[in-house]
PDB file of N, CA and C in Angstrom:
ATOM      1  N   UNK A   1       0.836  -1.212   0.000  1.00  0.00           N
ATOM      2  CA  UNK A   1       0.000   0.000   0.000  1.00  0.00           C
ATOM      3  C   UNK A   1       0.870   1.261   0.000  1.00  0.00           C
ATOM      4  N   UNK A   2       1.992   1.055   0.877  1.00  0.00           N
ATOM      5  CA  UNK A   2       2.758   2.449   0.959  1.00  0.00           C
ATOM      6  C   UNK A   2       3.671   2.714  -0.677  1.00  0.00           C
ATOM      7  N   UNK A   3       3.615   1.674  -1.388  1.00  0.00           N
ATOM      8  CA  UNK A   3       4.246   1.947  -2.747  1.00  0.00           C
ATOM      9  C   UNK A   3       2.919   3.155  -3.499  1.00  0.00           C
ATOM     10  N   UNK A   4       1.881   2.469  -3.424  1.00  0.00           N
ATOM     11  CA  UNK A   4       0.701   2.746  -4.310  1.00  0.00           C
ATOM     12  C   UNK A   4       0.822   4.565  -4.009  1.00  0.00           C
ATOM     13  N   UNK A   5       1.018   4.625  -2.557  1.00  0.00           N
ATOM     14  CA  UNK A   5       0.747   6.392  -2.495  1.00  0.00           C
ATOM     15  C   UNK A   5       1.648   6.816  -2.865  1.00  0.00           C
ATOM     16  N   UNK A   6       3.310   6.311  -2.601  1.00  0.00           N
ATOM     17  CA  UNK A   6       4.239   7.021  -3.131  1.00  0.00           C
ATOM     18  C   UNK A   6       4.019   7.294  -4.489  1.00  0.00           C
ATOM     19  N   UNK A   7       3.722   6.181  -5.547  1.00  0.00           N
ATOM     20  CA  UNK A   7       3.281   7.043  -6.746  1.00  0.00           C
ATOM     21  C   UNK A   7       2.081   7.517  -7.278  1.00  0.00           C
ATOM     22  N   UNK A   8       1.037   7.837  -6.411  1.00  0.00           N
ATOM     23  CA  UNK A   8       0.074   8.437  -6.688  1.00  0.00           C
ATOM     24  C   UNK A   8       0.326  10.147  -6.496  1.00  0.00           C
ATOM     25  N   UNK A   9       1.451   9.934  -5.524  1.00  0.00           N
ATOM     26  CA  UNK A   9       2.089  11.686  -5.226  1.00  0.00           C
ATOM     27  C   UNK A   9       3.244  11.927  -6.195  1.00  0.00           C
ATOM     28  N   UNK A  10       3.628  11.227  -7.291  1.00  0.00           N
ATOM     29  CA  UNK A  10       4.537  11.697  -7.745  1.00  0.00           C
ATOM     30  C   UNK A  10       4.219  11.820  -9.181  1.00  0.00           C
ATOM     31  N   UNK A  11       4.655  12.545 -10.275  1.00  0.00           N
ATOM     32  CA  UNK A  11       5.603  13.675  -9.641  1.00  0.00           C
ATOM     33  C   UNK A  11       5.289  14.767  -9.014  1.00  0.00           C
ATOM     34  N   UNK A  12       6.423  14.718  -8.049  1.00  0.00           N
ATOM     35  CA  UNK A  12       5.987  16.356  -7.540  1.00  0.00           C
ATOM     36  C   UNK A  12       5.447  17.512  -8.367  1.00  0.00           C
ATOM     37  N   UNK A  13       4.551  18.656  -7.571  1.00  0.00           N
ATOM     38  CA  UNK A  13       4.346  19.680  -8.811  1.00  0.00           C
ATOM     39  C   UNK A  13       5.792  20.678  -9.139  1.00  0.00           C
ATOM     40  N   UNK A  14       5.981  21.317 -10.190  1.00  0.00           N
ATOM     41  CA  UNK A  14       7.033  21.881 -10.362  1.00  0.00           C
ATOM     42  C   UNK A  14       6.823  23.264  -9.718  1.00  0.00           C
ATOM     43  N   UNK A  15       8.014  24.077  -9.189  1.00  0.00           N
ATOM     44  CA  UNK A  15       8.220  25.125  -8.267  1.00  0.00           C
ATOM     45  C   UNK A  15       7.889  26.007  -8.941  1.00  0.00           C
ATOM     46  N   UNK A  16       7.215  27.183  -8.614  1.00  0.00           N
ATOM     47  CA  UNK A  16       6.894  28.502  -9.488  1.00  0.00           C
ATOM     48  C   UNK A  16       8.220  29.246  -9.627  1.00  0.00           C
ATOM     49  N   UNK A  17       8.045  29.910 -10.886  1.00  0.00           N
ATOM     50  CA  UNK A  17       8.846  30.505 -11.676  1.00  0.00           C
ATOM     51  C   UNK A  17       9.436  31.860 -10.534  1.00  0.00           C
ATOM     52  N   UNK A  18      10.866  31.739 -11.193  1.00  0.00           N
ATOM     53  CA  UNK A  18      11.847  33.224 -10.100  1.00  0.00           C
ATOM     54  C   UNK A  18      10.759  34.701 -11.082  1.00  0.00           C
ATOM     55  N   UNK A  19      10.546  35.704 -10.414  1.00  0.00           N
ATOM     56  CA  UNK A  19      11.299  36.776 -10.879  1.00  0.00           C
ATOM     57  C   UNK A  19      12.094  37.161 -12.066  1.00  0.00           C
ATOM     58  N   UNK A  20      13.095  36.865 -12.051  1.00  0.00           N
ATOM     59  CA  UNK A  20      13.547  37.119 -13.085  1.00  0.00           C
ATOM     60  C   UNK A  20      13.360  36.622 -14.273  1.00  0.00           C
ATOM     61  N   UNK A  21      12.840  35.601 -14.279  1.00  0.00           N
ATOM     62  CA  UNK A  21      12.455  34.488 -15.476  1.00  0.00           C
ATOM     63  C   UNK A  21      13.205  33.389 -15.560  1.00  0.00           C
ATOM     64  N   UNK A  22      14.531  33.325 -14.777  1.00  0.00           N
ATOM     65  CA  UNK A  22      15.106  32.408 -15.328  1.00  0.00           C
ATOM     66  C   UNK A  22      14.428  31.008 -14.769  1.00  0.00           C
ATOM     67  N   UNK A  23      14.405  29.712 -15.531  1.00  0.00           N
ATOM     68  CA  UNK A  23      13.515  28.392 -14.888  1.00  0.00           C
ATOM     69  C   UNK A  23      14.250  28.439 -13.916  1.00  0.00           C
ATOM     70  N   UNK A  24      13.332  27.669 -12.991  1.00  0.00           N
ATOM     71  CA  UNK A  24      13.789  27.034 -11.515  1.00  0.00           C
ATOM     72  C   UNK A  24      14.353  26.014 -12.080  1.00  0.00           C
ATOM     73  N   UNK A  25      15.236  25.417 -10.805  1.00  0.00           N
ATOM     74  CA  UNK A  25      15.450  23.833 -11.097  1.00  0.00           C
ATOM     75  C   UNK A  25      14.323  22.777 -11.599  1.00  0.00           C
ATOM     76  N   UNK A  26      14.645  21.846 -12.129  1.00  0.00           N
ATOM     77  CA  UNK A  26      13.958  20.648 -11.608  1.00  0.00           C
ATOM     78  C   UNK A  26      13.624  19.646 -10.409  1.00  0.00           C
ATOM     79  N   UNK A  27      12.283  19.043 -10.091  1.00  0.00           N
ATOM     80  CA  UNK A  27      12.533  18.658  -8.881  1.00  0.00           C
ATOM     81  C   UNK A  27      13.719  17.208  -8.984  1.00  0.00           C
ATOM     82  N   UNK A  28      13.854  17.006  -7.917  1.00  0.00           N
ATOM     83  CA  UNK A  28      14.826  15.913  -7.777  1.00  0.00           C
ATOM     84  C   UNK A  28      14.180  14.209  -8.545  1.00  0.00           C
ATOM     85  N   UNK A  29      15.071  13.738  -9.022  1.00  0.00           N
ATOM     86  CA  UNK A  29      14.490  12.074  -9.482  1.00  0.00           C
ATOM     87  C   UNK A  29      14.534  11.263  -8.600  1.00  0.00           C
ATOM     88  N   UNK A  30      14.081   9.799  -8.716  1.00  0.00           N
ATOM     89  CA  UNK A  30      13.510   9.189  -7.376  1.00  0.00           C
ATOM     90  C   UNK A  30      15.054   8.851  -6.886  1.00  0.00           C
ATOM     91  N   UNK A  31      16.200   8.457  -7.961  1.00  0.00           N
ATOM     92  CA  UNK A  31      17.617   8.221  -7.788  1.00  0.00           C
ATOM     93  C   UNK A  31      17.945   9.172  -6.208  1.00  0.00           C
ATOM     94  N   UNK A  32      17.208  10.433  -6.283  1.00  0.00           N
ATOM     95  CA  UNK A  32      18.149  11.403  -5.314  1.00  0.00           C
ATOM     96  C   UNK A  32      18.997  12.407  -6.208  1.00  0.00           C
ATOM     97  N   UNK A  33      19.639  12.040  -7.616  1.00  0.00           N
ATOM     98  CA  UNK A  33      20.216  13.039  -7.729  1.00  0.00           C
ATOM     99  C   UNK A  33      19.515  14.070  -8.827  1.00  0.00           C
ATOM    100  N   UNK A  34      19.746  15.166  -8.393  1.00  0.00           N
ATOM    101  CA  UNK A  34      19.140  16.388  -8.807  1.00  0.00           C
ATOM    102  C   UNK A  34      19.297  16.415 -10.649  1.00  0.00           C
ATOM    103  N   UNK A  35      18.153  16.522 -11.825  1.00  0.00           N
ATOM    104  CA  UNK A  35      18.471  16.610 -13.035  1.00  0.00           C
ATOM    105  C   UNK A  35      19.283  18.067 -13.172  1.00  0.00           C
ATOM    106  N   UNK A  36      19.585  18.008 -14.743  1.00  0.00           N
ATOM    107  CA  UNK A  36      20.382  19.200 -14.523  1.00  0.00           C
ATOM    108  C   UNK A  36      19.244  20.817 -15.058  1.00  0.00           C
ATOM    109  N   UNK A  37      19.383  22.027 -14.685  1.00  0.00           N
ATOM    110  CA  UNK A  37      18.276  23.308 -15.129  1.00  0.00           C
ATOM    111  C   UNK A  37      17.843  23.235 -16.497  1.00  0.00           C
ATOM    112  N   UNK A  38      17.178  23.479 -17.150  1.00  0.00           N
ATOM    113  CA  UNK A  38      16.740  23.693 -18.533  1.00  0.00           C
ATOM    114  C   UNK A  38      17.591  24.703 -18.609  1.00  0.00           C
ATOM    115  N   UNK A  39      18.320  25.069 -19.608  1.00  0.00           N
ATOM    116  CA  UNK A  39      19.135  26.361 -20.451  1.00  0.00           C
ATOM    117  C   UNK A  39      18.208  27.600 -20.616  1.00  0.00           C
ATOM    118  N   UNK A  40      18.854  28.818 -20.127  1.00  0.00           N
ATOM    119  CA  UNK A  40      17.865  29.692 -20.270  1.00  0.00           C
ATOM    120  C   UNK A  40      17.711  30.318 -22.225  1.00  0.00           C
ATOM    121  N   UNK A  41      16.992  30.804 -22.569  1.00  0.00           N
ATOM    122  CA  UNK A  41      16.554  31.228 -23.840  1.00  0.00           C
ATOM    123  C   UNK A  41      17.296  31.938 -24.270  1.00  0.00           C
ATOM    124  N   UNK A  42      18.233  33.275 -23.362  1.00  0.00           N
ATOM    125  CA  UNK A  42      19.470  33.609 -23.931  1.00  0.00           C
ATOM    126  C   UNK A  42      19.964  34.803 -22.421  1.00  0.00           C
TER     127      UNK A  42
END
């Protein structure tokens, strides 16, 4: 049962956008390690 909720909550929702525009990170993968930022537009 405790599998079923873990992925009924995932994926996390993604973090709202900075200010400045540039993307936030991504959230983390189930691995633990963090993907890498989307490239900003320029």
């Amino acid at each position: 049962m405790e599998v079923a909720l873990t992925i009924s909550n995932w994926p996390p929702p993604p973090p709202p956008p900075t200010r400045g525009g540039a993307p936030p990170p991504a959230p983390p993968t189930r691995g633990g390690a963090p993907p890498p930022a989307p490239p900003t537009r320029g």
